[in-house]
C-alpha atoms as a PDB file:
ATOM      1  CA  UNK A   1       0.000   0.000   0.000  1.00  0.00           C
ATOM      2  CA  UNK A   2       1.340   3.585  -0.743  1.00  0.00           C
ATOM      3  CA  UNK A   3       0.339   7.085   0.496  1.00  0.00           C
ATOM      4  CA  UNK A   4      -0.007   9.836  -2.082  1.00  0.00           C
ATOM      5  CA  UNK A   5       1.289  12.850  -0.853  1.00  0.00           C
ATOM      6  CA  UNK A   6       1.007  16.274  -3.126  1.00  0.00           C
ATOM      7  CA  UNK A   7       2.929  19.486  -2.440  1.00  0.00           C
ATOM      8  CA  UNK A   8       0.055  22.157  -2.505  1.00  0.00           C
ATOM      9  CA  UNK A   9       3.004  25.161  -3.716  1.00  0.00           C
ATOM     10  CA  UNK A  10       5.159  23.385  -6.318  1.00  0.00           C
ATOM     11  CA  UNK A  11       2.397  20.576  -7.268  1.00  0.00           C
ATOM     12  CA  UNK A  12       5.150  17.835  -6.998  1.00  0.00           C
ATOM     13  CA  UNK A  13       3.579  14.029  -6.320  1.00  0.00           C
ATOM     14  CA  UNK A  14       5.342  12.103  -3.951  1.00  0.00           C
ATOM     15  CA  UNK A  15       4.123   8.183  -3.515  1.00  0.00           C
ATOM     16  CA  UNK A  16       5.544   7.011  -0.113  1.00  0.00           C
ATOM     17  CA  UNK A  17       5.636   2.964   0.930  1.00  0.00           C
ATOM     18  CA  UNK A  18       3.288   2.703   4.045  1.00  0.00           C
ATOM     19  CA  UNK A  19       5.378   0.999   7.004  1.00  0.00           C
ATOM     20  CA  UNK A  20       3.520  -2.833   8.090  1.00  0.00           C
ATOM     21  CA  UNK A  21       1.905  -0.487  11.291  1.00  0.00           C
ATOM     22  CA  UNK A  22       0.066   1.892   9.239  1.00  0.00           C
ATOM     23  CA  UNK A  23      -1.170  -1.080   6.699  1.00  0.00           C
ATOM     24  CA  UNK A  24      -1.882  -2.882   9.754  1.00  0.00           C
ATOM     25  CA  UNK A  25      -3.625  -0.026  11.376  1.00  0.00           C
ATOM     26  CA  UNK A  26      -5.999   1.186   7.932  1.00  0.00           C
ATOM     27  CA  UNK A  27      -6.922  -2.676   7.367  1.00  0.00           C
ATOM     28  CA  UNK A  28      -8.409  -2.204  11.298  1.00  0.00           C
ATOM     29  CA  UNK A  29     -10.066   0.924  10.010  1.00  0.00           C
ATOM     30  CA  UNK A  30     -11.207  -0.460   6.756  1.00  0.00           C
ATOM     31  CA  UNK A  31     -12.459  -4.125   9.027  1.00  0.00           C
ATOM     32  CA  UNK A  32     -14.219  -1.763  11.346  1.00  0.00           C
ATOM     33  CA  UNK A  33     -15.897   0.191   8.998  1.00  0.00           C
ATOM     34  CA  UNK A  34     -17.165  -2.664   7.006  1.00  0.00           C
ATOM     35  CA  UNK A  35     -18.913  -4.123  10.186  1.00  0.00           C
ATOM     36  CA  UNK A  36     -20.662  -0.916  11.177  1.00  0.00           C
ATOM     37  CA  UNK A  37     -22.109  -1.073   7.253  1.00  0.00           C
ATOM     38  CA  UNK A  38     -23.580  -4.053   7.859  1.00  0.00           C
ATOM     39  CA  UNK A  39     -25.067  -3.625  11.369  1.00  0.00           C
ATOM     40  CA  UNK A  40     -26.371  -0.632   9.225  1.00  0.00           C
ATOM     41  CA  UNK A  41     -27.782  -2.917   6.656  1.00  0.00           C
ATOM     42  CA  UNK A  42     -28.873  -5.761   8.275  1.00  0.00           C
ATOM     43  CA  UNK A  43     -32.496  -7.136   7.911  1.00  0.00           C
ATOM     44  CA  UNK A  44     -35.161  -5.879  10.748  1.00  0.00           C
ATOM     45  CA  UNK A  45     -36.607  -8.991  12.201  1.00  0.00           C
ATOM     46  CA  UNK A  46     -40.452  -7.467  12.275  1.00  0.00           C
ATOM     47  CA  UNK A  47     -42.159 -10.529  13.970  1.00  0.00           C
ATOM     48  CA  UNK A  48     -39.693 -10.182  16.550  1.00  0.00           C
ATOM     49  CA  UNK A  49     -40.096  -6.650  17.144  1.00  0.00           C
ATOM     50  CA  UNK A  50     -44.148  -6.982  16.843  1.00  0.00           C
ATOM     51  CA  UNK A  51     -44.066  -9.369  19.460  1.00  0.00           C
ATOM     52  CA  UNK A  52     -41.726  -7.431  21.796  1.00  0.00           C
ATOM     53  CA  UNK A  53     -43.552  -4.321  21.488  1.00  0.00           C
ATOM     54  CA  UNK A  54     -46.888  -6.615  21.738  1.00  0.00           C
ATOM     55  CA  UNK A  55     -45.118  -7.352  25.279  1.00  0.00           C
ATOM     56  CA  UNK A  56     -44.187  -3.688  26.217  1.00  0.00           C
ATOM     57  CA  UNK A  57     -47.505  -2.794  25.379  1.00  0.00           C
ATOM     58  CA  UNK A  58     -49.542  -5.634  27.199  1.00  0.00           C
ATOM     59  CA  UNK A  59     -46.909  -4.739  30.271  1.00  0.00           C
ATOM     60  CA  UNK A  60     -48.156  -0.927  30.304  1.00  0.00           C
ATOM     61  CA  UNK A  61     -51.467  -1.663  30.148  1.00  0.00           C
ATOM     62  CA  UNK A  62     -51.240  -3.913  33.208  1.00  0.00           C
ATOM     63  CA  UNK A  63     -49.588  -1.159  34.981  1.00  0.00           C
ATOM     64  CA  UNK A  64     -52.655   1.269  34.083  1.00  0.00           C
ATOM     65  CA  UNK A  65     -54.920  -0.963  34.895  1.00  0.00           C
ATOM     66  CA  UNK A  66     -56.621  -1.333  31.185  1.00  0.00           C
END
């Protein structure tokens, strides 16, 4: 893996070698990211939620007295 690095004054381009750490380290990054995408995308399971809120609700309305 290589860094890109671009001098903003004289526009000169500069690819730099990434030591094993910072491959190591952006692989973590990369790892982590991918798992937070799927948490994001994962299926809802509706008949579970229906029957936990079914729960919450039937709970609450014992508490009120309904």
């Amino acid at each position: 893996m290589n860094r890109i690095e671009v001098n903003l004054e004289t526009g000169e381009i500069t690819t730099i070698e990434l030591t094993a750490e910072e491959v190591s380290e952006a692989q973590a990054q990369y790892a982590a990211w991918q798992a937070e995408q799927s948490q994001a995308t994962a299926p809802v399971d509706l008949q579970a939620q229906i029957v936990a809120l079914t729960a919450e609700l039937d709970a609450i309305k014992s508490k009120v007295g309904a």
